[in-house]
PDB file of N, CA and C in Angstrom:
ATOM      1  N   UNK A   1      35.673   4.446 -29.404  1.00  0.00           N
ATOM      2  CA  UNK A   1      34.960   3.917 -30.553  1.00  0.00           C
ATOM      3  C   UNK A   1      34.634   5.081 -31.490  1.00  0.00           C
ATOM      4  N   UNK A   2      34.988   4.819 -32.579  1.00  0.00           N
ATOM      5  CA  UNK A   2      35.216   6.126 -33.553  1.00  0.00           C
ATOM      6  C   UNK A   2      33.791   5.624 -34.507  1.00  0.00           C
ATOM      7  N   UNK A   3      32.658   6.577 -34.317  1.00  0.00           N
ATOM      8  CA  UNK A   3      31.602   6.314 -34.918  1.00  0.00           C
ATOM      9  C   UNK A   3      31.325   6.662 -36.313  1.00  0.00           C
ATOM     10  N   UNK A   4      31.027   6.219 -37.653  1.00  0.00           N
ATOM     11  CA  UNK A   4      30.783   6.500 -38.792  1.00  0.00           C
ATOM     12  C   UNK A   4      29.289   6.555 -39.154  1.00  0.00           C
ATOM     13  N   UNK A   5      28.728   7.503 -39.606  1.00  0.00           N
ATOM     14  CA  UNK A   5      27.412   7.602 -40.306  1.00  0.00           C
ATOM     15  C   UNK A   5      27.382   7.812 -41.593  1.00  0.00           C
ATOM     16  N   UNK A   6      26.720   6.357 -42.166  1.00  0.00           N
ATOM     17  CA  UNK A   6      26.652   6.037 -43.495  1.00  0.00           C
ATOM     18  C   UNK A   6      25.343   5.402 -43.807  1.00  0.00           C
ATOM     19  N   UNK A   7      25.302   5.975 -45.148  1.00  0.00           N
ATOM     20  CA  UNK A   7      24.005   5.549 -46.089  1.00  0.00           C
ATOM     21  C   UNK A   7      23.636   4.143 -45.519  1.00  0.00           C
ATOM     22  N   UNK A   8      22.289   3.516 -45.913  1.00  0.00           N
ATOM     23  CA  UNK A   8      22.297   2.074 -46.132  1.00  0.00           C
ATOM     24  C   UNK A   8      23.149   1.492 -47.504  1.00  0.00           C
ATOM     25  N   UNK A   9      22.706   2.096 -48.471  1.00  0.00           N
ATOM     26  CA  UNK A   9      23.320   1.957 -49.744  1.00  0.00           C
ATOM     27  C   UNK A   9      24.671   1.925 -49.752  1.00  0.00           C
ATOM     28  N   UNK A  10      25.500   2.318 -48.952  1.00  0.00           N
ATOM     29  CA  UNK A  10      26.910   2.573 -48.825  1.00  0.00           C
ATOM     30  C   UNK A  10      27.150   0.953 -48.108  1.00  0.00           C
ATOM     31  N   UNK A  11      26.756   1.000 -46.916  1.00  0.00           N
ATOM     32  CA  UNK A  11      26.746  -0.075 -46.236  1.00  0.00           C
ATOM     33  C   UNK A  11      26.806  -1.367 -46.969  1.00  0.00           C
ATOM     34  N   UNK A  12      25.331  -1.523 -47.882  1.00  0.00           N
ATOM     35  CA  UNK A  12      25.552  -3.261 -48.096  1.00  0.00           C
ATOM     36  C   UNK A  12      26.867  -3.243 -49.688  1.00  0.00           C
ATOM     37  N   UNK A  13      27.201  -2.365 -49.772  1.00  0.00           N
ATOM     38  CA  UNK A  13      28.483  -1.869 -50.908  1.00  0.00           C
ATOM     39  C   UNK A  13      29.246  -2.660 -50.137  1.00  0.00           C
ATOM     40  N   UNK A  14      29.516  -1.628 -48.783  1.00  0.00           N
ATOM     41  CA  UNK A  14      31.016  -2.781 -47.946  1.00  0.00           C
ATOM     42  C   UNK A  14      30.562  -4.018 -47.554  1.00  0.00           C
ATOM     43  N   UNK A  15      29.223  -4.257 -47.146  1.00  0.00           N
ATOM     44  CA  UNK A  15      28.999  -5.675 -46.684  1.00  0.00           C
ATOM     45  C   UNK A  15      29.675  -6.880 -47.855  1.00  0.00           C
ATOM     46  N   UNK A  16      29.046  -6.339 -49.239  1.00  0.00           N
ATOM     47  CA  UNK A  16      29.963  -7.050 -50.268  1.00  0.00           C
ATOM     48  C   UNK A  16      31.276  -7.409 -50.033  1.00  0.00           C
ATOM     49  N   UNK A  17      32.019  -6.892 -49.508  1.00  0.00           N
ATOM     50  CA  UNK A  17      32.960  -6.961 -49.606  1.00  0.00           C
ATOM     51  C   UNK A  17      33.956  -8.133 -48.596  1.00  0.00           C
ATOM     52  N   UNK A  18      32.755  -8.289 -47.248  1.00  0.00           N
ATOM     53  CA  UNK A  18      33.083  -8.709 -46.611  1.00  0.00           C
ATOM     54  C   UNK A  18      33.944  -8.152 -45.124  1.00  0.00           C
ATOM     55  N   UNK A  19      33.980  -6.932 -45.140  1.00  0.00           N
ATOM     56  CA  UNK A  19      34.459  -5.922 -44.399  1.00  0.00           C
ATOM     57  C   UNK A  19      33.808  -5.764 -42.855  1.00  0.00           C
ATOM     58  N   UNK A  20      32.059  -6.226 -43.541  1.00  0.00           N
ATOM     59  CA  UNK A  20      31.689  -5.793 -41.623  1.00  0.00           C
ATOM     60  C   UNK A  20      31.687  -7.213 -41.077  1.00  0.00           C
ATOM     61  N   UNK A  21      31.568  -7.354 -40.015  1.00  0.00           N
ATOM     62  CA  UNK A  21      31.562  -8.689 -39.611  1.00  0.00           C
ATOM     63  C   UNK A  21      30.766  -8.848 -38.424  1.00  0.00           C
ATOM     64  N   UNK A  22      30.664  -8.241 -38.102  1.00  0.00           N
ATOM     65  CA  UNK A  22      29.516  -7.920 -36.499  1.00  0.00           C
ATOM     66  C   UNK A  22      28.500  -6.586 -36.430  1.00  0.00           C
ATOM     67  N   UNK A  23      26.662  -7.358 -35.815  1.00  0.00           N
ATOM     68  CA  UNK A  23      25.764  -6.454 -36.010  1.00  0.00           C
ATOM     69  C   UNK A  23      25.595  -6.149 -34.551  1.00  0.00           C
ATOM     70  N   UNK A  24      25.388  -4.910 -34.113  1.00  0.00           N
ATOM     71  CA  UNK A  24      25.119  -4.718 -32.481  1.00  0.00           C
ATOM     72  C   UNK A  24      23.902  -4.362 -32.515  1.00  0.00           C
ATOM     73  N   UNK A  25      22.872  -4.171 -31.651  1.00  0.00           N
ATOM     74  CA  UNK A  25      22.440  -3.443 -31.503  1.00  0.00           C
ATOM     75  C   UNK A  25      21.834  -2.947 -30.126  1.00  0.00           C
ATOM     76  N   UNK A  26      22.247  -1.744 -30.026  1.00  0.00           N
ATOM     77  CA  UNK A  26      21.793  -0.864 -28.150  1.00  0.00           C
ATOM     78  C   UNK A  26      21.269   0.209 -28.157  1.00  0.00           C
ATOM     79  N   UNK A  27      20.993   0.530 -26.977  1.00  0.00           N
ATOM     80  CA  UNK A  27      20.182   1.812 -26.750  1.00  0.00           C
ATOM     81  C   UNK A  27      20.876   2.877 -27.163  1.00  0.00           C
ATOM     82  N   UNK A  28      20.467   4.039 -27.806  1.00  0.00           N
ATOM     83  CA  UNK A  28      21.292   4.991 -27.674  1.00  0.00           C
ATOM     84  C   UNK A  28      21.641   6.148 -26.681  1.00  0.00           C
ATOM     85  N   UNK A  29      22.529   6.680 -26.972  1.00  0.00           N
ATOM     86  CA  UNK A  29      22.669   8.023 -25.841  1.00  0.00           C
ATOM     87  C   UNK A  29      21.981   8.286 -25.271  1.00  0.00           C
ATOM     88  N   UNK A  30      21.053   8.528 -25.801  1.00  0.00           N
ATOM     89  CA  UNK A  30      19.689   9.720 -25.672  1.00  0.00           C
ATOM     90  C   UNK A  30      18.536   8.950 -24.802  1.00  0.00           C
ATOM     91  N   UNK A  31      18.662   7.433 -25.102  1.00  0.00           N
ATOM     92  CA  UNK A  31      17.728   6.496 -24.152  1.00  0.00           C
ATOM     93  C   UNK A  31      16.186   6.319 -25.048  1.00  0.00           C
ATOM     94  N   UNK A  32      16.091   7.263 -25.926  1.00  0.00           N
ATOM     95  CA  UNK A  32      14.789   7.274 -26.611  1.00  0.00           C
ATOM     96  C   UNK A  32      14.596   6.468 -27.771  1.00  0.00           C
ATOM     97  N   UNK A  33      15.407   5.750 -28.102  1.00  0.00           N
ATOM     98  CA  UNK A  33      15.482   4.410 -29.216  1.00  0.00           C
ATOM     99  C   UNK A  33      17.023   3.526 -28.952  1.00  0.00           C
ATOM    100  N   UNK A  34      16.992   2.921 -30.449  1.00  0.00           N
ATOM    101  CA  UNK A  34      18.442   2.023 -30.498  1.00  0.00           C
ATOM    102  C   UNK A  34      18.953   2.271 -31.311  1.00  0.00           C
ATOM    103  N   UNK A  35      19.713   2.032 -31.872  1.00  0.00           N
ATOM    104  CA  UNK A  35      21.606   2.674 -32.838  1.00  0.00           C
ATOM    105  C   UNK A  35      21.445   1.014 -33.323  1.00  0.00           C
ATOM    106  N   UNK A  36      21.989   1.210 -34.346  1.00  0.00           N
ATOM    107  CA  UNK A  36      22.637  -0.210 -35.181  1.00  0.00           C
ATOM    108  C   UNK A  36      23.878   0.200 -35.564  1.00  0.00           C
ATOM    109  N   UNK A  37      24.839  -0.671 -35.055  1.00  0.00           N
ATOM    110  CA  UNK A  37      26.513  -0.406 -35.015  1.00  0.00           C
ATOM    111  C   UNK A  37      26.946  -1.806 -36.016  1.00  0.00           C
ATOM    112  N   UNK A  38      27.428  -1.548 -36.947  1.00  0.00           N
ATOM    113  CA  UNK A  38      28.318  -2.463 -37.928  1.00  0.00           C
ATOM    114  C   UNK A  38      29.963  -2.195 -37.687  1.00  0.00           C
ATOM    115  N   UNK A  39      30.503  -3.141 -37.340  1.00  0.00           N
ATOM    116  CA  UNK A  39      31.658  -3.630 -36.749  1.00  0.00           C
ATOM    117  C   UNK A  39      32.789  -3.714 -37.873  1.00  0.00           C
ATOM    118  N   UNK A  40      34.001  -3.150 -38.165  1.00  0.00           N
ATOM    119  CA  UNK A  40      34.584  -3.632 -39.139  1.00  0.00           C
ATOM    120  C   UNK A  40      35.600  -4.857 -38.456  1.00  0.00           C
ATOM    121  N   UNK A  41      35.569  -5.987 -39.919  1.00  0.00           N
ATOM    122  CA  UNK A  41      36.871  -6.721 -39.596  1.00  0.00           C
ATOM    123  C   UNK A  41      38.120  -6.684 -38.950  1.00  0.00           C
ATOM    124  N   UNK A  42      38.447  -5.237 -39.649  1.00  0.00           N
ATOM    125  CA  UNK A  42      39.896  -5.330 -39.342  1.00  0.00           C
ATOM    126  C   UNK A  42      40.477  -4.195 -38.006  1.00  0.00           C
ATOM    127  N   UNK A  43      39.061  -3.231 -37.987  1.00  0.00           N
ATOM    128  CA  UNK A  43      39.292  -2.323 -36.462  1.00  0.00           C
ATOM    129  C   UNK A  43      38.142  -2.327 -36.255  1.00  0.00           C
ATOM    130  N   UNK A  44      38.246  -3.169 -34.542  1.00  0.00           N
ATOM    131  CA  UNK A  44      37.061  -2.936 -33.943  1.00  0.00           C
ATOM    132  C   UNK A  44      36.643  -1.815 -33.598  1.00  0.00           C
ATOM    133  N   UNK A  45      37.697  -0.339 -33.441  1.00  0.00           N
ATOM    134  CA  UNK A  45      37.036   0.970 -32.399  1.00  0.00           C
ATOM    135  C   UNK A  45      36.846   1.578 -34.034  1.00  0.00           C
ATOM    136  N   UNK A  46      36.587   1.038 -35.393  1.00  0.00           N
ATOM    137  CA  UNK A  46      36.264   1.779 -36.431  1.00  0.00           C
ATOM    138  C   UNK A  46      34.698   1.702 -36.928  1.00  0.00           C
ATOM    139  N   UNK A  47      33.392   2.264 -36.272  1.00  0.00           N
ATOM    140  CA  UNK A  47      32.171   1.467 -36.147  1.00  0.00           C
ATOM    141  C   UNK A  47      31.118   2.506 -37.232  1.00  0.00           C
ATOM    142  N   UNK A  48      30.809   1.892 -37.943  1.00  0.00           N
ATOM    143  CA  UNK A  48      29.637   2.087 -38.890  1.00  0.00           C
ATOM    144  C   UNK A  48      28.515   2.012 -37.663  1.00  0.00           C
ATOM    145  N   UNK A  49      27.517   3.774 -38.361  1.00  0.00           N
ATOM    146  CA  UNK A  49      26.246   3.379 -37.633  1.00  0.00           C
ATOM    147  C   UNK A  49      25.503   3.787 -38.773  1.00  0.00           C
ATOM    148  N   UNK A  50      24.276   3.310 -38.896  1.00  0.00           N
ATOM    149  CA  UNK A  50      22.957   3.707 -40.627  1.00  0.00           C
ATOM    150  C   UNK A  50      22.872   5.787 -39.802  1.00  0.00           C
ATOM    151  N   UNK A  51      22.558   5.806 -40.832  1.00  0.00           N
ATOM    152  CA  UNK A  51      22.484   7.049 -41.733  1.00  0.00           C
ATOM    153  C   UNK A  51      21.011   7.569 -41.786  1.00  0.00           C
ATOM    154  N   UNK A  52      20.106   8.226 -41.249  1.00  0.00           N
ATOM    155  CA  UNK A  52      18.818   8.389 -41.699  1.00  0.00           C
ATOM    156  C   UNK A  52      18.990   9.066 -43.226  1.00  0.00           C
ATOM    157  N   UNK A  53      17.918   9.230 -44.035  1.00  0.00           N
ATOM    158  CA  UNK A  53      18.010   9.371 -45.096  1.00  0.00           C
ATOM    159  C   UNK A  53      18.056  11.223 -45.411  1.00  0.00           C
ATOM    160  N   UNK A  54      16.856  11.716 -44.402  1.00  0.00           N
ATOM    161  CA  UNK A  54      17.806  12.916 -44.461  1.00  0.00           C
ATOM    162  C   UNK A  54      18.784  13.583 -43.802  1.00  0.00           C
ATOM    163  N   UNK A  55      19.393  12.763 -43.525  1.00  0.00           N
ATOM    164  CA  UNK A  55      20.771  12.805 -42.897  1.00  0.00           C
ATOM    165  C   UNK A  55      20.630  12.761 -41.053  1.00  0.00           C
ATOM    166  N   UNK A  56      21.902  12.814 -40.362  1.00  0.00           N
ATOM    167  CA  UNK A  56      21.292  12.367 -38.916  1.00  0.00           C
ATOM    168  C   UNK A  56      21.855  10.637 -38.696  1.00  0.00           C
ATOM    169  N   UNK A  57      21.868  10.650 -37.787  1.00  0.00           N
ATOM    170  CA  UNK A  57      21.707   8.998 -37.409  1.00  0.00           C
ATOM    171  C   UNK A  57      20.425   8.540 -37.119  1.00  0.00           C
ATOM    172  N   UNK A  58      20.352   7.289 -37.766  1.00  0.00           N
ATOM    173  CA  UNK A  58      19.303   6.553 -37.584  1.00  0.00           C
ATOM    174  C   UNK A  58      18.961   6.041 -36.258  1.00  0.00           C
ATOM    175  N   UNK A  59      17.714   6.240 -35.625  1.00  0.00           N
ATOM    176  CA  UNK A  59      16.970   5.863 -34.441  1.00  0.00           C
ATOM    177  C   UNK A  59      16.100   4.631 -34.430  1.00  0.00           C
ATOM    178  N   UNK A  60      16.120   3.770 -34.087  1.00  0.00           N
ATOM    179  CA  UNK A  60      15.363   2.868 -34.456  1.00  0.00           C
ATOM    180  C   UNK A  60      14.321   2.764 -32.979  1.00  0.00           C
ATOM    181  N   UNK A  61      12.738   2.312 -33.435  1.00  0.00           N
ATOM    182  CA  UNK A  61      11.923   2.582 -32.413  1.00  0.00           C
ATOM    183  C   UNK A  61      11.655   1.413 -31.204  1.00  0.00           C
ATOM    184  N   UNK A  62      12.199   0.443 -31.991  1.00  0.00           N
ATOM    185  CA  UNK A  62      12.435  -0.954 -30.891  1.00  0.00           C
ATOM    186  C   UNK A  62      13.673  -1.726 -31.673  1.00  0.00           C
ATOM    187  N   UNK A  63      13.449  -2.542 -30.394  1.00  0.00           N
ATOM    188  CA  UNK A  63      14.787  -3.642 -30.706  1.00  0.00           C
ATOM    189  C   UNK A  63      14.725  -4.540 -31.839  1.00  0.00           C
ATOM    190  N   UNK A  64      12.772  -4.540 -32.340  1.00  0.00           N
ATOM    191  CA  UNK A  64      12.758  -5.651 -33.413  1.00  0.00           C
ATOM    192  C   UNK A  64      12.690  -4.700 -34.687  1.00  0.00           C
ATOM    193  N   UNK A  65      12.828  -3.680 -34.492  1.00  0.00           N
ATOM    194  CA  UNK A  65      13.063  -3.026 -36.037  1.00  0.00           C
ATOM    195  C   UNK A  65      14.618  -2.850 -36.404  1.00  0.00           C
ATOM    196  N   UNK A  66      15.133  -2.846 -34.864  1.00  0.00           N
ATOM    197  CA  UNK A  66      16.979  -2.598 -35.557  1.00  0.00           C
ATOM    198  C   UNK A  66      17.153  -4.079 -35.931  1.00  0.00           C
ATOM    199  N   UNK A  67      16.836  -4.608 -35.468  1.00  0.00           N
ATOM    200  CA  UNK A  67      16.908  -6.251 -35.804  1.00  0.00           C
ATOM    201  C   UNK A  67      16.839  -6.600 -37.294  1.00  0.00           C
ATOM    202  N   UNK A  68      15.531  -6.376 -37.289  1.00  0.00           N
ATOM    203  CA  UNK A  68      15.211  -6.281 -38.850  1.00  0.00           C
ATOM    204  C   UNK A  68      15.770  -5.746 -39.773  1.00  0.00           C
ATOM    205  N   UNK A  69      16.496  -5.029 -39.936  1.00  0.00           N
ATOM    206  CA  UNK A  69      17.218  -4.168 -40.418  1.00  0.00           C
ATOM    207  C   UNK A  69      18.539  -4.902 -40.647  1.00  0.00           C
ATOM    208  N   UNK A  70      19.070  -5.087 -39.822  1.00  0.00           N
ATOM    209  CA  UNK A  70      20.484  -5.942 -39.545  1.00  0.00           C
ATOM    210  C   UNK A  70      20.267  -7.013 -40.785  1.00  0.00           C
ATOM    211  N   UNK A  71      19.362  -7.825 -39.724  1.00  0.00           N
ATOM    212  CA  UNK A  71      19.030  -8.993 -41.206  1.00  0.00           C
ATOM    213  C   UNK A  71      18.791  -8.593 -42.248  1.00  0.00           C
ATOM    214  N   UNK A  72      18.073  -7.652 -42.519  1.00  0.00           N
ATOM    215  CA  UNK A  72      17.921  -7.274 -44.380  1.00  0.00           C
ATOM    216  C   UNK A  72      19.314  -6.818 -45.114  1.00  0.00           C
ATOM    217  N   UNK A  73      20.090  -6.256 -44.410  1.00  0.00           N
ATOM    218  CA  UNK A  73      21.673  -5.909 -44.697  1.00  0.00           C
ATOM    219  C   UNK A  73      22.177  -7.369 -44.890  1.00  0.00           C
ATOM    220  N   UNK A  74      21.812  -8.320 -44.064  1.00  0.00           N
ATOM    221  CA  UNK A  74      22.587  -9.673 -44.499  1.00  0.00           C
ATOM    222  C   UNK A  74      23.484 -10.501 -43.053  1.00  0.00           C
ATOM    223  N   UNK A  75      22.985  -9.632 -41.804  1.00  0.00           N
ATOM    224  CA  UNK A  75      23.431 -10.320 -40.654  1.00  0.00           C
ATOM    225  C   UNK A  75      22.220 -11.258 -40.379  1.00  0.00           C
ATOM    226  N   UNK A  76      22.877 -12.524 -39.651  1.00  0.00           N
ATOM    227  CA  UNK A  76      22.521 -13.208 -38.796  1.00  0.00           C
ATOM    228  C   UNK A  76      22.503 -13.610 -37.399  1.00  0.00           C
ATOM    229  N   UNK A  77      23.747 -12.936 -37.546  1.00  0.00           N
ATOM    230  CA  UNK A  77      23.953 -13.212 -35.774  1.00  0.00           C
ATOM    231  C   UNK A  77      23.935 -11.610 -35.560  1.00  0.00           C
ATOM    232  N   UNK A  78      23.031 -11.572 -34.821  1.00  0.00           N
ATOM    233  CA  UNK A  78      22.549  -9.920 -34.210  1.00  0.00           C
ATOM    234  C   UNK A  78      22.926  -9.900 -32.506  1.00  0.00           C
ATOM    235  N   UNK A  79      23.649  -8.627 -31.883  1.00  0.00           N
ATOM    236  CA  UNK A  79      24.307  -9.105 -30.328  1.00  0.00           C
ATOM    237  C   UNK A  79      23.104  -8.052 -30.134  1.00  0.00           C
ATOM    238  N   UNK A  80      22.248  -8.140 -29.206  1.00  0.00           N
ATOM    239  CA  UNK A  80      21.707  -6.992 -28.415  1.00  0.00           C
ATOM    240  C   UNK A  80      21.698  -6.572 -27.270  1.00  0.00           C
ATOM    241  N   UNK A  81      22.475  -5.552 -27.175  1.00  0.00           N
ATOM    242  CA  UNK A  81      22.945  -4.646 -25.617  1.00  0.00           C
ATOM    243  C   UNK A  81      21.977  -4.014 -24.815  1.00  0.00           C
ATOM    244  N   UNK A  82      21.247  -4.414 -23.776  1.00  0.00           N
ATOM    245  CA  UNK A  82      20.190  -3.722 -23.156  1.00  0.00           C
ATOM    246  C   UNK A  82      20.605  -2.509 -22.677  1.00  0.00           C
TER     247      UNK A  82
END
């Protein structure tokens, strides 16, 4: 799985487009939060993850903030990986 770190702003650009199609969200590596993984259409091992703003990947502190997040981008169906 070939991981991408990108803006939010970048993100709902491609969401326009129709490009991502699946929201994950799991623990990360590290075990100390969760990752939000955006799925592209057309390659699944090609995976968008958010971007902290000053750069870094984004950590999210529970499952209902990556959640939240997902949905404000414009998902509905959210998968969550324990």
């Amino acid at each position: 799985m070939i991981k991408k770190p990108m803006k939010e702003e970048n993100v709902r650009a491609i969401i326009k487009t129709g490009a991502l199609v699946r929201a994950v969200v799991r623990t990360n590596d590290t075990g100390n939060g969760y990752n939000l993984f955006l799925f592209n259409k057309k390659k699944d091992e090609d995976v968008i993850i958010l971007e902290c703003k000053q750069g870094g990947i984004q950590v999210f502190e529970t499952i209902d903030s990556a959640v939240s997040t997902a949905k404000k981008l414009g998902f509905y169906k959210i998968i969550v990986v324990l």
